[in-house]
Protein backbone atom coordinates (compact mmCIF):
# COMPACT_ATOMS: atom_id res chain seq x y z
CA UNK A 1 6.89 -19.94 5.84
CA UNK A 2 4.07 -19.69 3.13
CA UNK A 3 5.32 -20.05 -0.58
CA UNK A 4 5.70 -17.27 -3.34
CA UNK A 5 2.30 -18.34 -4.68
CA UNK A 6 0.63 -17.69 -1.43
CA UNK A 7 1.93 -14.37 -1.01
CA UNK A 8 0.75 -13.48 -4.15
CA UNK A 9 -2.76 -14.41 -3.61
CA UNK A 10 -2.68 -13.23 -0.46
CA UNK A 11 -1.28 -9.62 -1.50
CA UNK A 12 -3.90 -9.67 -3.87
CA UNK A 13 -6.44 -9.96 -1.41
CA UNK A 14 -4.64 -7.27 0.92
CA UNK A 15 -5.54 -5.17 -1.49
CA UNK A 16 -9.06 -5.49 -1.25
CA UNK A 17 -9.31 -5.54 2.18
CA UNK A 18 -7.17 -8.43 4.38
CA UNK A 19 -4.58 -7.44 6.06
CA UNK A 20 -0.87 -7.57 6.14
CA UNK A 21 -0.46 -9.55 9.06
CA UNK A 22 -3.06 -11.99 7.88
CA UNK A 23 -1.17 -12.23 4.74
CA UNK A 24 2.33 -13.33 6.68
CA UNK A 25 0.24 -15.93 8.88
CA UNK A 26 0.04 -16.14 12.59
CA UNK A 27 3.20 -16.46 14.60
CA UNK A 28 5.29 -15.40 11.94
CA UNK A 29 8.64 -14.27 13.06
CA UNK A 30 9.29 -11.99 9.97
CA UNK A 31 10.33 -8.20 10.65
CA UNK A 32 8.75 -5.38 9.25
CA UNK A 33 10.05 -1.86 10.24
CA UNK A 34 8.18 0.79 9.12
CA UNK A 35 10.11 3.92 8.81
CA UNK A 36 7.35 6.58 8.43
CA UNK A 37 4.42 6.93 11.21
CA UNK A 38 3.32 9.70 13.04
CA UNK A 39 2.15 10.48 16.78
CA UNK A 40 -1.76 12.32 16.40
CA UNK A 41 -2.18 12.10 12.79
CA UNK A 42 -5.19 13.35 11.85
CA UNK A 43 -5.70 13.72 15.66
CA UNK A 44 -5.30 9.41 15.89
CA UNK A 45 -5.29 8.02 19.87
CA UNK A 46 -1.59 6.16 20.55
CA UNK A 47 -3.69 3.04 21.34
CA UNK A 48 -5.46 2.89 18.15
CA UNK A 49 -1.63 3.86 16.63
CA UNK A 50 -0.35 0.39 18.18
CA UNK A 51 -3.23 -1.39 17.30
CA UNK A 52 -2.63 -0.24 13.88
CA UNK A 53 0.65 -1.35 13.62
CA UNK A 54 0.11 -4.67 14.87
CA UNK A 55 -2.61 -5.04 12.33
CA UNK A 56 -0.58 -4.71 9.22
CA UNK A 57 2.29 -6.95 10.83
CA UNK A 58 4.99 -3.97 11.61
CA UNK A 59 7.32 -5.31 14.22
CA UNK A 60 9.26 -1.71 14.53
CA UNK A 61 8.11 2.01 13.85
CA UNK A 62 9.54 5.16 13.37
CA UNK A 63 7.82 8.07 14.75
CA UNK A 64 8.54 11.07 12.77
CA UNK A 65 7.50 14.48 14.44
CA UNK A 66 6.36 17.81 13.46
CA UNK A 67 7.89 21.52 14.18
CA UNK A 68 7.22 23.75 16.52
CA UNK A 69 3.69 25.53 15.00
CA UNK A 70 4.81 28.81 14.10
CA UNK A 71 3.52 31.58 11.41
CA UNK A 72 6.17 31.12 8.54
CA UNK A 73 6.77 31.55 5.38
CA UNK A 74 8.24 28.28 5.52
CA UNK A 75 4.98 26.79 7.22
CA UNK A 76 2.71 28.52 4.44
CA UNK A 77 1.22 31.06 7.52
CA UNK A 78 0.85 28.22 9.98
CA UNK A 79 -1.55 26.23 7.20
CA UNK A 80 1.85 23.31 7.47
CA UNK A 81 2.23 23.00 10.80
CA UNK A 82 1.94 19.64 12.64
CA UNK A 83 2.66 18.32 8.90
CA UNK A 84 -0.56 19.71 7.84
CA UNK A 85 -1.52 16.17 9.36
CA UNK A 86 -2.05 17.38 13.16
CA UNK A 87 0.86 15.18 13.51
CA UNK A 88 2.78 16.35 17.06
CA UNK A 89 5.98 17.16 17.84
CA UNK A 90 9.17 15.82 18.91
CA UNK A 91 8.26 15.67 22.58
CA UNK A 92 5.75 13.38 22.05
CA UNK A 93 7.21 11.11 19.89
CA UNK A 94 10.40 10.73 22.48
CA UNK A 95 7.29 9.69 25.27
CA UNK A 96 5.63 7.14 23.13
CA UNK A 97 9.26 5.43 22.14
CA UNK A 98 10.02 5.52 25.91
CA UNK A 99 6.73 3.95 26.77
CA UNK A 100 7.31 1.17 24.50
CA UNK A 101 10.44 1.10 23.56
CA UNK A 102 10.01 -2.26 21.80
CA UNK A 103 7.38 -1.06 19.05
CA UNK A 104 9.06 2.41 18.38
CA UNK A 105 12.25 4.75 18.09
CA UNK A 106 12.20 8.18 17.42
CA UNK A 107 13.55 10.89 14.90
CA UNK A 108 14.04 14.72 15.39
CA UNK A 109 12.39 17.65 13.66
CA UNK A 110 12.62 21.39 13.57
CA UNK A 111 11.01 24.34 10.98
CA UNK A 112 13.89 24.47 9.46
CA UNK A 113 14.64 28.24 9.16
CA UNK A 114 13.62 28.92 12.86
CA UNK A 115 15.92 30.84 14.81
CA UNK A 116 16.34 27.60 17.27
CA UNK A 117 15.82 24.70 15.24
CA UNK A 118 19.43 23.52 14.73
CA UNK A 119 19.89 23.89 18.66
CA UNK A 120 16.71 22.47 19.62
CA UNK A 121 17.10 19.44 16.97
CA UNK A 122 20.46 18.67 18.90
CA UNK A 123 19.32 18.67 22.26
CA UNK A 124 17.02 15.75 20.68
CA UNK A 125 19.67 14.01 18.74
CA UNK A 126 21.52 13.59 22.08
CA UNK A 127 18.35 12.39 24.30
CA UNK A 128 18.36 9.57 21.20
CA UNK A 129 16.44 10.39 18.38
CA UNK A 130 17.77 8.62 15.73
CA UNK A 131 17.07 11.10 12.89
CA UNK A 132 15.64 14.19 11.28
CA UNK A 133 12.29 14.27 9.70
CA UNK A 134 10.03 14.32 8.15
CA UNK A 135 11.29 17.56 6.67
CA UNK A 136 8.39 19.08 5.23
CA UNK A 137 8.34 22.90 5.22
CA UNK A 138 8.39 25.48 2.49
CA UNK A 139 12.07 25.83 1.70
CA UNK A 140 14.53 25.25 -1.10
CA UNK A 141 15.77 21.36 -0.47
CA UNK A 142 19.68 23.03 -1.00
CA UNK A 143 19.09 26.54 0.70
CA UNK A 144 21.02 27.91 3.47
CA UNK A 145 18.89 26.75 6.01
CA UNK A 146 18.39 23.03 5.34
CA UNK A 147 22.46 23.27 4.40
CA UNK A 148 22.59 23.80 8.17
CA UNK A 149 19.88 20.60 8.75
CA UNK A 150 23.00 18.64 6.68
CA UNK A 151 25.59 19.70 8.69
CA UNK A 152 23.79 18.55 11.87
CA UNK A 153 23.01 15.15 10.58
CA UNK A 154 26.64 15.11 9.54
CA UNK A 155 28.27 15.69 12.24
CA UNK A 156 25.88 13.19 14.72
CA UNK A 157 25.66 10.40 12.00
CA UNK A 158 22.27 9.79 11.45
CA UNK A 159 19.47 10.30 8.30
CA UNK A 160 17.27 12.60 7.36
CA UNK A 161 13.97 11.99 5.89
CA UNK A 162 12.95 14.64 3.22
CA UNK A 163 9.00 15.11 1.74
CA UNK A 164 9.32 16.34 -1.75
CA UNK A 165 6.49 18.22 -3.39
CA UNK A 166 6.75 20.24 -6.21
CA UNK A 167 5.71 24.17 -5.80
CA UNK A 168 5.19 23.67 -1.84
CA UNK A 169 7.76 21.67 0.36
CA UNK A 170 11.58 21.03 -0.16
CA UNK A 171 11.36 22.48 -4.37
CA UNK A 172 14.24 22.70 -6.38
CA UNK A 173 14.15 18.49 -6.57
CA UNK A 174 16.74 19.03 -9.63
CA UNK A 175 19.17 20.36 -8.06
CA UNK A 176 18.70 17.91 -4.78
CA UNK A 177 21.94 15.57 -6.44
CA UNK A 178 24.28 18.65 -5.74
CA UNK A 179 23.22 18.08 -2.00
CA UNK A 180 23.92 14.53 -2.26
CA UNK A 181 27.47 15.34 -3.61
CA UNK A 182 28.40 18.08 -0.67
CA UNK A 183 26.83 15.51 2.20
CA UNK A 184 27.99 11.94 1.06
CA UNK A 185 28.50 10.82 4.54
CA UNK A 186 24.64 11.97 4.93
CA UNK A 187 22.18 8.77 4.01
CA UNK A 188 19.37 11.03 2.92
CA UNK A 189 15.08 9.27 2.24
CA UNK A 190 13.33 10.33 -0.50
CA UNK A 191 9.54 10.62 0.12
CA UNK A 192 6.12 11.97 -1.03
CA UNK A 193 4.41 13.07 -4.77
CA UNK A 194 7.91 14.70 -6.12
CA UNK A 195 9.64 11.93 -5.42
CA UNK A 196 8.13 9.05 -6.29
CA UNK A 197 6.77 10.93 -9.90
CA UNK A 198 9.88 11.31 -11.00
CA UNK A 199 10.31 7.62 -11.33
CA UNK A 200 9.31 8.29 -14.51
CA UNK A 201 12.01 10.36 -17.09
CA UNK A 202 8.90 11.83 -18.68
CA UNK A 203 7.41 13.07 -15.37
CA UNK A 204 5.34 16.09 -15.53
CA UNK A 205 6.33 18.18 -12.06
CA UNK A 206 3.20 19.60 -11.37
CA UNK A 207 1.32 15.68 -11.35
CA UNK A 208 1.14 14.76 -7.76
CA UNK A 209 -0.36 11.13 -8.84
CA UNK A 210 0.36 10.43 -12.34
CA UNK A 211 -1.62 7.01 -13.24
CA UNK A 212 0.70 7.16 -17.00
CA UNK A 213 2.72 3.92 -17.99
CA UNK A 214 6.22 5.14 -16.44
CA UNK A 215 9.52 5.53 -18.23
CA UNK A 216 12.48 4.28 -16.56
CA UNK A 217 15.51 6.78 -16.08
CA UNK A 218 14.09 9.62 -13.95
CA UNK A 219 15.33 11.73 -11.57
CA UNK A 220 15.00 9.66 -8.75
CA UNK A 221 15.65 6.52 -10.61
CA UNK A 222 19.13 8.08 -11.22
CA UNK A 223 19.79 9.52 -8.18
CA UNK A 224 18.82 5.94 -6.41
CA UNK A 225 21.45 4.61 -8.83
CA UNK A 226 24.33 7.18 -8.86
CA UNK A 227 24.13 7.80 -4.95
CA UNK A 228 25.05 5.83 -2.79
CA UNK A 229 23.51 8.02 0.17
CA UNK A 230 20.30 8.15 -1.41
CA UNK A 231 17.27 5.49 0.12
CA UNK A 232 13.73 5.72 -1.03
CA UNK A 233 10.85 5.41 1.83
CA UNK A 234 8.17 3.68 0.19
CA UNK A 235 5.06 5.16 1.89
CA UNK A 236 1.83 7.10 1.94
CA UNK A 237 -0.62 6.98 -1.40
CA UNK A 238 2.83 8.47 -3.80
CA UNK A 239 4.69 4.99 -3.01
CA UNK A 240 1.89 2.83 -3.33
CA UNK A 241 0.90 4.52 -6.63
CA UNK A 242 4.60 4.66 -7.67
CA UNK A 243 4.37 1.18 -8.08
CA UNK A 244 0.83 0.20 -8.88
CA UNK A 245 0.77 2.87 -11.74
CA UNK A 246 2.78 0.07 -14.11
CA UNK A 247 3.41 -3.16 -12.49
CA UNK A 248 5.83 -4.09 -15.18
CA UNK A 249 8.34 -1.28 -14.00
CA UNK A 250 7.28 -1.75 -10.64
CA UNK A 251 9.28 -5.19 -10.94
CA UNK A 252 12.22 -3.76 -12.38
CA UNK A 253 12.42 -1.31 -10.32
CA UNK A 254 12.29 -2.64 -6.81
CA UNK A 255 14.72 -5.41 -8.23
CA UNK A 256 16.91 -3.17 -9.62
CA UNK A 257 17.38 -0.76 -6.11
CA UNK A 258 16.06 -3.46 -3.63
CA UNK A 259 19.24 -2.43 -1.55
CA UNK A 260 17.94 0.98 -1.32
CA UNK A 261 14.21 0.59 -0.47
CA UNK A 262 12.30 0.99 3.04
CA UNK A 263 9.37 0.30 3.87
CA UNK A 264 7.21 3.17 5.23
CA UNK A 265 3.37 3.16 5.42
CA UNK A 266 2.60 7.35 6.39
CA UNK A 267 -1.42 6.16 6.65
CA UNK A 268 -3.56 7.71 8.99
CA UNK A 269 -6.14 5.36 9.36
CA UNK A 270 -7.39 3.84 12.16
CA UNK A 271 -7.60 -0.17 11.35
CA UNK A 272 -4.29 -0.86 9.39
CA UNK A 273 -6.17 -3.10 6.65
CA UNK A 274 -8.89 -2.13 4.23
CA UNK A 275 -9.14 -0.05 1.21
CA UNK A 276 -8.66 2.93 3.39
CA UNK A 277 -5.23 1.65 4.64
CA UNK A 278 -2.56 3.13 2.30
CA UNK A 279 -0.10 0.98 4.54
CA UNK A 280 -1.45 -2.27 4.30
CA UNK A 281 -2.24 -1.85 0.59
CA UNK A 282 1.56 -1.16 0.12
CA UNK A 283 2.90 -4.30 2.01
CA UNK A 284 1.08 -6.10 -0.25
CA UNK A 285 2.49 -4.66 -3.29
CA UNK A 286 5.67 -4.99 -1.78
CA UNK A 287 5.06 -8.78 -1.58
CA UNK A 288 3.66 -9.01 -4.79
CA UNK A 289 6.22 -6.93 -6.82
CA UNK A 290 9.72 -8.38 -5.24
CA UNK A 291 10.80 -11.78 -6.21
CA UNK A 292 13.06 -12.78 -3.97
CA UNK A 293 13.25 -13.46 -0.11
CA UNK A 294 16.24 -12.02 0.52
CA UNK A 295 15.08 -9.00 -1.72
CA UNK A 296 11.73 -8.83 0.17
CA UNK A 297 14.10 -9.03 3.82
CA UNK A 298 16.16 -5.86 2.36
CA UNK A 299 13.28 -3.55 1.85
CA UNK A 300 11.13 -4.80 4.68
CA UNK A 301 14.31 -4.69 7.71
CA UNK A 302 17.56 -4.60 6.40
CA UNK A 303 17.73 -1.52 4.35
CA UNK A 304 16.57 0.67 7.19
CA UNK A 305 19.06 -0.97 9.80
CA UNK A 306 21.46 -0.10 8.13
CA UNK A 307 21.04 3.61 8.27
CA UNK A 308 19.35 3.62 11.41
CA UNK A 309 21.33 2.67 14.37
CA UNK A 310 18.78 0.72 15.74
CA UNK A 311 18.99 -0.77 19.14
């Protein structure tokens, strides 16, 4: 084991440009499950997508699919599909975790107002998908349709991973605690710009990257705090900026909800270090901002097995 000095220097340097994995040290037996990856983003080979992992350390991924492409509404006229990432669907995601069933599991997705999404989620959820997401299609977060997305996670026990982003996918944030009231058997991520901006009580909605000095007490501070179905997936450029924006609250803050943090990465690149590695870049500020190893264990493995069943 390396000592708390170490890590810092060596998330320091992850930041501008060593890796994750270097940063842990050879042989280390430490596990890392990250809870937000993708099969073809940005049109990335499944070989470079291992690679990748392995790079920044993850032990365990979580392939999160897309719908079924389709001209929408809810998919902004087929401009959303594939995650408006070229990210593939749930198919795809069930072959990789098959193929190497050690690296990855799989979760379930569906355009959410479709006329066969609940059904065709379901069939997944019983061939072992382990979830629902990443929702992330032009509807109300507590219309009729995603009521129905609830239900289904209800009833077969599992999460569902939400993108947030004001004006454009899953709106009406504000109102997203009367969801976690009617589902509170439903563990529920929180992702993406919406999300992780309203850290901040003086969050301006329409900021997707706000660099400001934050304000403890926002929305999702208080809905991490007052719910306890509510998890926050710390990836893609909104997480990592979430917490490099003010270090200061950035310590607070993943002290005070370290039971309710997961590691994610969400970065589409192809080397899983560098400057261009979102992922990486966040491991490291996960090391640097948590004090504790047990802390650190929680956000990096813990937190997600226990609301992924994991086998």
């Amino acid at each position: 084991m390396i000592t708390r000095r170490q890590f810092t220097k060596t998330a320091a340097l992850g930041l501008s440009g060593f890796s994750a994995a270097a940063a842990i040290g050879a042989g280390s037996d430490e596990e890392l499950i990250d809870i937000h990856q993708h099969v073809n983003f940005h049109a990335r080979l499944n070989d470079t997508l291992i690679e990748h992992q392995k790079t920044m350390g993850v032990t365990k991924s979580v392939l999160l699919p897309s719908g079924t492409p389709m001209a929408r509404s809810s998919t902004h006229a087929g401009k959303s599909n594939g995650l408006a990432a070229r990210v593939f669907g749930t198919e795809a995601s069930a072959r990789l975790a098959a193929k190497h069933p050690d690296k990855f599991v799989f979760f379930c997705n569906e355009v959410p107002d479709s006329d066969e999404a609940i059904t065709a989620m379901e069939g997944w959820l019983k061939r072992g998908a382990l979830g629902i997401g990443e929702q992330k299609f032009g509807v109300d977060c507590d219309s009729a349709p995603m009521m129905k997305v609830y239900e289904l996670a209800k009833e077969y026990e599992v999460p569902v991973l939400l993108h947030f982003q004001h004006g454009k996918y899953n709106t009406g944030f504000e109102r997203f605690h009367k969801v976690l009231e009617k589902f509170p058997t439903v563990n529920f991520l929180g992702h993406a710009q919406t999300w992780w901006g309203n850290i901040d009580a003086k969050h301006e909605q329409a900021a997707m990257y706000p660099t400001s000095p934050v304000t403890a007490g926002g929305l999702t501070d208080k809905f991490l705090s007052d719910y306890p179905n509510m998890y926050g997936d710390l990836s893609a450029g909104s997480g990592k900026n979430a917490l490099a924006r003010d270090e200061e609250h950035a310590i607070a803050f993943v002290e005070r909800h370290q039971d309710k943090l997961c590691l994610g990465t969400d970065c589409a690149d192809t080397v899983g270090q560098g400057e261009k590695c979102s992922g990486s870049q966040q491991i490291a500020n996960i090391r640097r901002f948590v004090k504790s190893p047990e802390a650190l264990k929680k956000i990096f493995s813990t937190n997600a097995r226990k609301i992924i069943r994991f086998k």
